[in-house]
Protein backbone atom coordinates (compact mmCIF):
# COMPACT_ATOMS: atom_id res chain seq x y z
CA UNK A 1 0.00 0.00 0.00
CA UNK A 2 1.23 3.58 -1.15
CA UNK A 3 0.82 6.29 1.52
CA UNK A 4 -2.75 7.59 1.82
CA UNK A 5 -1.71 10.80 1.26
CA UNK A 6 -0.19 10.54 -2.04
CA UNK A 7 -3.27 7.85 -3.07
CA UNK A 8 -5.96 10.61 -2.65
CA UNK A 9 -3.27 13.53 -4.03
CA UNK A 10 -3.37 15.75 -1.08
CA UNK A 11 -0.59 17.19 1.33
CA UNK A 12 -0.23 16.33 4.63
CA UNK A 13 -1.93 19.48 6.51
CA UNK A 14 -4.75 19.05 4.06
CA UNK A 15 -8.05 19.61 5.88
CA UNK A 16 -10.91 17.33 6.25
CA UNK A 17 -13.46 19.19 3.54
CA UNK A 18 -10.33 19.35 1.08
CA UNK A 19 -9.73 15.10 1.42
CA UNK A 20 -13.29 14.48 1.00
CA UNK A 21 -13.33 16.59 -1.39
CA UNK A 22 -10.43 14.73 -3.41
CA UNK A 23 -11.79 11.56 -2.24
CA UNK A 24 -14.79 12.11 -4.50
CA UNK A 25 -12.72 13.10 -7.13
CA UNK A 26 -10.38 10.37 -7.38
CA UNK A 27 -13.57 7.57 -6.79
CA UNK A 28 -15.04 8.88 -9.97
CA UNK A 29 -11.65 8.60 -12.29
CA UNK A 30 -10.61 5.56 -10.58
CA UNK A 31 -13.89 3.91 -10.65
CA UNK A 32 -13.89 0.12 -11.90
CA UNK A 33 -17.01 0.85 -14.25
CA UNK A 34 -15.40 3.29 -16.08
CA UNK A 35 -11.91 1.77 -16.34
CA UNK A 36 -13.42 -1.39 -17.77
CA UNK A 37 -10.31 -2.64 -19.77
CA UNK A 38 -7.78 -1.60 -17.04
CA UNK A 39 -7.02 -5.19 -14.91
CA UNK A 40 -5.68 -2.73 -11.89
CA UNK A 41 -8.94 -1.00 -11.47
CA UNK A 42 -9.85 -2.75 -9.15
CA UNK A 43 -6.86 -2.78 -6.94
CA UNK A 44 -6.61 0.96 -7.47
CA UNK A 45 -10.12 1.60 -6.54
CA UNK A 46 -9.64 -0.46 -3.19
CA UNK A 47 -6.59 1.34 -2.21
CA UNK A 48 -8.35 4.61 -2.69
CA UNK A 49 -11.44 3.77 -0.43
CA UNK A 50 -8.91 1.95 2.27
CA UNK A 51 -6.79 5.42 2.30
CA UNK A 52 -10.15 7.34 2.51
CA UNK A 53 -10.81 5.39 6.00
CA UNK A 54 -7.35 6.47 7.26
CA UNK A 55 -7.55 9.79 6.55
CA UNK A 56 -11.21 10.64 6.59
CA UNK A 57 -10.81 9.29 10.79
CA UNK A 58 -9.66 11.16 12.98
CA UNK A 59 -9.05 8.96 15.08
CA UNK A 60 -7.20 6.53 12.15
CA UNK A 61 -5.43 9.94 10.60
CA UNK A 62 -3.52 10.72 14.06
CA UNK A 63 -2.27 7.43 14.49
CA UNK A 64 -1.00 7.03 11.01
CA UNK A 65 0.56 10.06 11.23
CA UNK A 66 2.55 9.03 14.73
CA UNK A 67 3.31 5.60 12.62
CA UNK A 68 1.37 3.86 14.99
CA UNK A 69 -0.33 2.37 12.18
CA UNK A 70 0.48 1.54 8.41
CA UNK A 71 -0.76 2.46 5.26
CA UNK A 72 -3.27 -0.49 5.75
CA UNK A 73 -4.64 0.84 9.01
CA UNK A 74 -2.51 -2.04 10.74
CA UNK A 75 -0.70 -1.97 13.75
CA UNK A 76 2.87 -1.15 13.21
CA UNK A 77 5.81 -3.49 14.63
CA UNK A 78 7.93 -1.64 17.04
CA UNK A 79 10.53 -4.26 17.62
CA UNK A 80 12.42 -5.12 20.96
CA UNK A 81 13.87 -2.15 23.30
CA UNK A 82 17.09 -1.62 23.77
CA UNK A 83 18.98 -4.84 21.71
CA UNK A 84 22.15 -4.03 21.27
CA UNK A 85 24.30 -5.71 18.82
CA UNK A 86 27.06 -6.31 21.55
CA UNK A 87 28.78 -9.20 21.12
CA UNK A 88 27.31 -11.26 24.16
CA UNK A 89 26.09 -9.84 27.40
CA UNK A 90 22.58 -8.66 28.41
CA UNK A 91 21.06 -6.27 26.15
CA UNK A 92 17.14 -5.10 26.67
CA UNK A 93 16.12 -7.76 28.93
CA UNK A 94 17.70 -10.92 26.67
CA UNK A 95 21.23 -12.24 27.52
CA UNK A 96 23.27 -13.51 25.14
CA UNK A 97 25.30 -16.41 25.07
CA UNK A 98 28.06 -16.30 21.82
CA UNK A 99 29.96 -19.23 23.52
CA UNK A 100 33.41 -20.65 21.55
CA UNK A 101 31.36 -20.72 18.29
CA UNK A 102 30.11 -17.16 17.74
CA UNK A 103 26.52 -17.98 17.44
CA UNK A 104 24.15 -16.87 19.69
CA UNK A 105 21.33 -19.11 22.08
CA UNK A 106 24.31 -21.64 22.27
CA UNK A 107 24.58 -22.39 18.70
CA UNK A 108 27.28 -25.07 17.82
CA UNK A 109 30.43 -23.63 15.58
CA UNK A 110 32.13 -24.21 12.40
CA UNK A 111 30.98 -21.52 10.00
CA UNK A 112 26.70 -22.30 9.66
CA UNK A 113 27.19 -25.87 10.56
CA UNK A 114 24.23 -26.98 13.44
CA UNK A 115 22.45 -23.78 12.90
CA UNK A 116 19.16 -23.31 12.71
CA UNK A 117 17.26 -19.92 12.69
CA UNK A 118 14.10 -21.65 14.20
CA UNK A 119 15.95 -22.22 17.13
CA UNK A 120 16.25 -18.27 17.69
CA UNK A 121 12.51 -18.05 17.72
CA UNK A 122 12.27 -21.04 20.24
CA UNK A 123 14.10 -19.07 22.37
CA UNK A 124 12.24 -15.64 22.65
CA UNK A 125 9.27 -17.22 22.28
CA UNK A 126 9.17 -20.86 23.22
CA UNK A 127 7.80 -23.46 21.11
CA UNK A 128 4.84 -21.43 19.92
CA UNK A 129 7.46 -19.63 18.09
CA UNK A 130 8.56 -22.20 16.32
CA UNK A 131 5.36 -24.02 14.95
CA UNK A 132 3.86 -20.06 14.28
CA UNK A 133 6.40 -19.60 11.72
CA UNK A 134 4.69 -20.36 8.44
CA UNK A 135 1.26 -20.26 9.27
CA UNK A 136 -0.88 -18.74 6.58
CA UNK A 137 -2.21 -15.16 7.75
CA UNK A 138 -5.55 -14.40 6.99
CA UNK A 139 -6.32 -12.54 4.09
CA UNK A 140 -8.38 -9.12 3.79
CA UNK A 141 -11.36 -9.85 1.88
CA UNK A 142 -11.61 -8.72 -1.35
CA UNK A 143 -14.39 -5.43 -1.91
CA UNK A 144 -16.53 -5.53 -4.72
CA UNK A 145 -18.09 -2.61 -6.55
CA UNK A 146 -21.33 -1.77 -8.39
CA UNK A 147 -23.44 1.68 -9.49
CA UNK A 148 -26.74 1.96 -8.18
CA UNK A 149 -28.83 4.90 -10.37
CA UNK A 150 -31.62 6.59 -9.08
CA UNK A 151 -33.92 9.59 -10.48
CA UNK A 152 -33.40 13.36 -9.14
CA UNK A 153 -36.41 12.68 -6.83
CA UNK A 154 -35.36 9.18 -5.50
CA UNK A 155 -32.19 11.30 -4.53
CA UNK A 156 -33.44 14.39 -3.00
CA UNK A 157 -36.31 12.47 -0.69
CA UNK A 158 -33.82 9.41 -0.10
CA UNK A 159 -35.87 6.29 0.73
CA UNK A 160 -34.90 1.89 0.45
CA UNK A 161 -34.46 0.49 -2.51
CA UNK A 162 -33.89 -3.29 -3.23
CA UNK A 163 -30.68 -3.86 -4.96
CA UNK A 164 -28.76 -7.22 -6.22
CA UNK A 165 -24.81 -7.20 -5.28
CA UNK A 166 -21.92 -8.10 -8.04
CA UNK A 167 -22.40 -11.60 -6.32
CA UNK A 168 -26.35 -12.25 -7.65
CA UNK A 169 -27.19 -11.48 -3.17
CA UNK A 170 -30.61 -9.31 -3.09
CA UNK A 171 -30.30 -6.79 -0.09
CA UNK A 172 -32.64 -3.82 0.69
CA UNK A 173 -30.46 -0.79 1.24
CA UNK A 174 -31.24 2.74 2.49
CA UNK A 175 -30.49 6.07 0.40
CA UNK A 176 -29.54 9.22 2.55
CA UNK A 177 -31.84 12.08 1.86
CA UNK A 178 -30.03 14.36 -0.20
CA UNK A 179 -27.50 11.84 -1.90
CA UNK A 180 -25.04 13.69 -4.27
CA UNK A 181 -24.07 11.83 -7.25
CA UNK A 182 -21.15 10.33 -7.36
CA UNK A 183 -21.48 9.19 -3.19
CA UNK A 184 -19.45 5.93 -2.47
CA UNK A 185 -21.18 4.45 0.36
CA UNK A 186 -19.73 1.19 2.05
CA UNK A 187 -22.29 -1.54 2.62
CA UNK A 188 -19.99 -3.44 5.05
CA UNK A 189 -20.25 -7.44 5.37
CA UNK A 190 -22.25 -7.73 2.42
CA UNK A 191 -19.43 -9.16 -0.48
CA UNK A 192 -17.42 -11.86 -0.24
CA UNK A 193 -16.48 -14.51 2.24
CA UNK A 194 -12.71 -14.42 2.81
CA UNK A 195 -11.89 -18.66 2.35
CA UNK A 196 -9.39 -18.57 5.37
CA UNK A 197 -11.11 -16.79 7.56
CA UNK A 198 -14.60 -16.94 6.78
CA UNK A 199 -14.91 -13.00 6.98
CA UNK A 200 -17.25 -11.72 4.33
CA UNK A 201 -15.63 -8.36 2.42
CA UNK A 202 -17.34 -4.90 1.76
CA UNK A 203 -19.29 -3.94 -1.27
CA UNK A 204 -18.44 -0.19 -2.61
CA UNK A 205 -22.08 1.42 -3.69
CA UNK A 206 -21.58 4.44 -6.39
CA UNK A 207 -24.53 6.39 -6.46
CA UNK A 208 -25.42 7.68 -10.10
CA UNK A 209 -28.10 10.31 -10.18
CA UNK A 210 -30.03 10.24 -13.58
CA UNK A 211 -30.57 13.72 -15.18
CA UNK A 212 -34.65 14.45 -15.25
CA UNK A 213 -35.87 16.75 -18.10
CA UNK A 214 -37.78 18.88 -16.04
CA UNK A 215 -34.85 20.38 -14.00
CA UNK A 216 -31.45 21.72 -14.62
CA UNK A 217 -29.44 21.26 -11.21
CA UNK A 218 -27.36 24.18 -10.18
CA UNK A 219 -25.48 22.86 -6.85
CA UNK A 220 -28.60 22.83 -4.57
CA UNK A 221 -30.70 24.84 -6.57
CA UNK A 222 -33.15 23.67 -9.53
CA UNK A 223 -34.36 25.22 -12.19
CA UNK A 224 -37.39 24.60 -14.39
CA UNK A 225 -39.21 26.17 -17.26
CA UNK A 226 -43.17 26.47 -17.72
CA UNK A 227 -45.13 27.03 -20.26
CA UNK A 228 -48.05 29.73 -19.76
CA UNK A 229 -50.42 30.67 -22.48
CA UNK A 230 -50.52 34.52 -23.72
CA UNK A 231 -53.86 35.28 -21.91
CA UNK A 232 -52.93 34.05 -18.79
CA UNK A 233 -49.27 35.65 -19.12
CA UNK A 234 -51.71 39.26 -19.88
CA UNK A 235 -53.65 39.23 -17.17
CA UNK A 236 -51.77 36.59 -14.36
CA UNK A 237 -53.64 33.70 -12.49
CA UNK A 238 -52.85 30.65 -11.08
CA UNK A 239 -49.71 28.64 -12.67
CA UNK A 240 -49.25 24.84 -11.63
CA UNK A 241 -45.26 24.23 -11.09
CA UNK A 242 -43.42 21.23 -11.01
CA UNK A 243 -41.20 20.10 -8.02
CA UNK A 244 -39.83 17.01 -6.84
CA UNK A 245 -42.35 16.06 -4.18
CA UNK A 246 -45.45 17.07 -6.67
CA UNK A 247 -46.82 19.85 -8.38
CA UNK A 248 -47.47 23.23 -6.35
CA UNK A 249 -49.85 26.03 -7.15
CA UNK A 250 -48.41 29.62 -7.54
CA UNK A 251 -49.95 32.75 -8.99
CA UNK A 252 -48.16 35.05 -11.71
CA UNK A 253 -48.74 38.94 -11.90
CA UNK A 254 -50.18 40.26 -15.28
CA UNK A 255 -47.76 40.95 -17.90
CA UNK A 256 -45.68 38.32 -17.14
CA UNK A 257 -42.93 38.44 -19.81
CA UNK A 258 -40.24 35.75 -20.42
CA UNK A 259 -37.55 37.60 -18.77
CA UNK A 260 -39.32 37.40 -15.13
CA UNK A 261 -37.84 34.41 -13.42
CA UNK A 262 -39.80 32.99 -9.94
CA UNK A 263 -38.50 31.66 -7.02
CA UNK A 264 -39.58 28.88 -4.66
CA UNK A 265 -37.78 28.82 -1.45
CA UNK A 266 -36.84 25.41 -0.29
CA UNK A 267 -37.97 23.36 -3.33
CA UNK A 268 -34.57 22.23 -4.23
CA UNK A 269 -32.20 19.56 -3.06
CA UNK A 270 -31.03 19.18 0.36
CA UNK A 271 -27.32 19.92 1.45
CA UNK A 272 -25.41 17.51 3.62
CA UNK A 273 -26.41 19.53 6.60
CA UNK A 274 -29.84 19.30 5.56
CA UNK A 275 -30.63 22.79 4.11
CA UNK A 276 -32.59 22.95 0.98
CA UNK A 277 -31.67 24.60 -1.88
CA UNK A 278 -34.29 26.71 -4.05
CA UNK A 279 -36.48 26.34 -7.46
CA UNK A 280 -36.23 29.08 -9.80
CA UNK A 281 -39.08 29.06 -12.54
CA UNK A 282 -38.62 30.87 -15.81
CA UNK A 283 -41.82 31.43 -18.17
CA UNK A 284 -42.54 30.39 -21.80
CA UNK A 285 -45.12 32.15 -23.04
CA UNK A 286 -47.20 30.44 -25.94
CA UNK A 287 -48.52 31.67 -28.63
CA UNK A 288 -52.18 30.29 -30.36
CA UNK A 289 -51.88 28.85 -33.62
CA UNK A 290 -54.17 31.04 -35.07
CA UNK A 291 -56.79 34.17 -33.66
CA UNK A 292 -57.89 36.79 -36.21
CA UNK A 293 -58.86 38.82 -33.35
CA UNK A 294 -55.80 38.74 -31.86
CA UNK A 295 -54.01 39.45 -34.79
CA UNK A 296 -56.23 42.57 -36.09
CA UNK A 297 -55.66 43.99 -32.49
CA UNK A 298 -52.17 43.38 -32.57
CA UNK A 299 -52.27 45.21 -35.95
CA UNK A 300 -54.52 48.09 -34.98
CA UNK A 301 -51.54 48.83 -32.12
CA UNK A 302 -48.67 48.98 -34.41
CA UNK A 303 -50.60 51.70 -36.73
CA UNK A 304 -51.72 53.60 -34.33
């Protein structure tokens, strides 16, 4: 594993809005679905989401950063205290016993002859040291990936949806109110089994928010056009508007022209600390197809 700085591209004072914020960035290039023919993706993605847990904890980023832990979130090796490399002696709470040979633990000598290196960890550790060695380690499990899309309004109001994982499994998962697209979210226990340990992997969710035709999205904001017919753009009335939770009545002034835009507090999509954006409604005014009437007044206007 490279260091979880350089993975997600930031410096080391970088604050926790700016990682996120990079995070995000580098989950969308690095993506497996979009680097199809690239074998690594996968690897690449996975080191990207397990630097994202260092660094986007607190907790996790401080002890990295003391080397308490490596770049796999594991427990770093800090060795004995105090050995010395004297030769013989007592040296960090071990003494040691060179004898006419030179080798140490009373070793037999000629050169290599009668030594064996499992004998050193027989005697730091007993004989637990010796039938450790070798032992297969378990295994992180492997995280699997898929892109769950959902409409404009499935993301703003959040909600379950029932979903099947890369390996066929239906779950039923929850979406956060207010998902952004492009949100990795870890569905933890849910992938693979591990075949040593029996530990079942994580499954990385990528949230893909489908565009809907009746909305442009402007950060939190929306905005929508509708269409109003001349008369009711001459003299105002009631306009039906659409939104994401339903259509909502509002009423337009007379001469309305198409350079008046509207706005509807708190009808757009909700921030992550839960403040909605607006909707700002722009007018189309249409014309009929055909009135004489309209048309001789229109005429009698220009002459006069």
């Amino acid at each position: 594993m490279r260091d979880p700085y350089q993975v997600l591209g930031v410096a080391r004072g970088a604050g926790d809005a700016e990682i996120k914020k990079a995070f995000r960035r580098r989950a969308k290039e690095l993506h497996p679905d979009r680097n199809r023919e690239d074998p690594k993706a996968q690897d690449r993605f996975a080191e990207l989401n397990t630097a994202y847990e260092i660094l986007g904890d607190e907790g996790k980023r401080k002890q990295f950063d003391r080397g308490e832990i490596d770049a796999e979130g594991k427990p770093r090796f800090q060795g004995f205290e105090g050995m010395g490399a004297g030769r013989g002696g007592r040296s960090g709470g071990f003494e040691f016993n060179f004898g006419q040979g030179g080798h140490p633990f009373g070793g037999r000598g000629g050169g290599d002859a009668g030594f064996d290196a499992s004998d050193i960890f027989s005697s730091l550790f007993g004989e637990a040291g010796r039938r450790g060695r070798g032992k297969p380690q378990p295994q992180k499990p492997p995280e699997q990936s898929f892109t769950l899309e959902v409409t404009l309004a499935q993301a703003a109001t959040g909600g379950t949806r029932r979903v099947k994982l890369p390996g066929g499994r239906e779950v039923e998962i929850t979406i956060p109110e207010g998902v952004n697209d492009g949100k990795v979210m870890r569905l933890r226990g849910l992938g693979q089994a591990d075949p040593f340990s029996g530990e079942a992997g994580d499954v990385m969710m990528t949230i893909k928010v489908k565009p809907d035709s009746r909305f442009t999205v402007e950060g939190n904001d929306l905005r929508t056009r509708v269409a109003v017919p001349l008369a009711r753009a001459v003299l105002g009335g009631p306009l039906h508007v659409p939104t994401l939770t339903g259509a909502v009545e509002m009423t337009i002034p007379p001469m309305t022209g198409t350079t008046r835009q509207f706005r509807l507090r708190g009808k757009g999509l909700k921030g992550e600390k839960g403040v909605a954006g607006d909707l700002f409604v722009a007018i189309d005014i249409e014309m009929p197809a055909s009135d004489a009437e309209l048309s001789a007044l229109m005429k009698a206007r220009s002459e006069s």
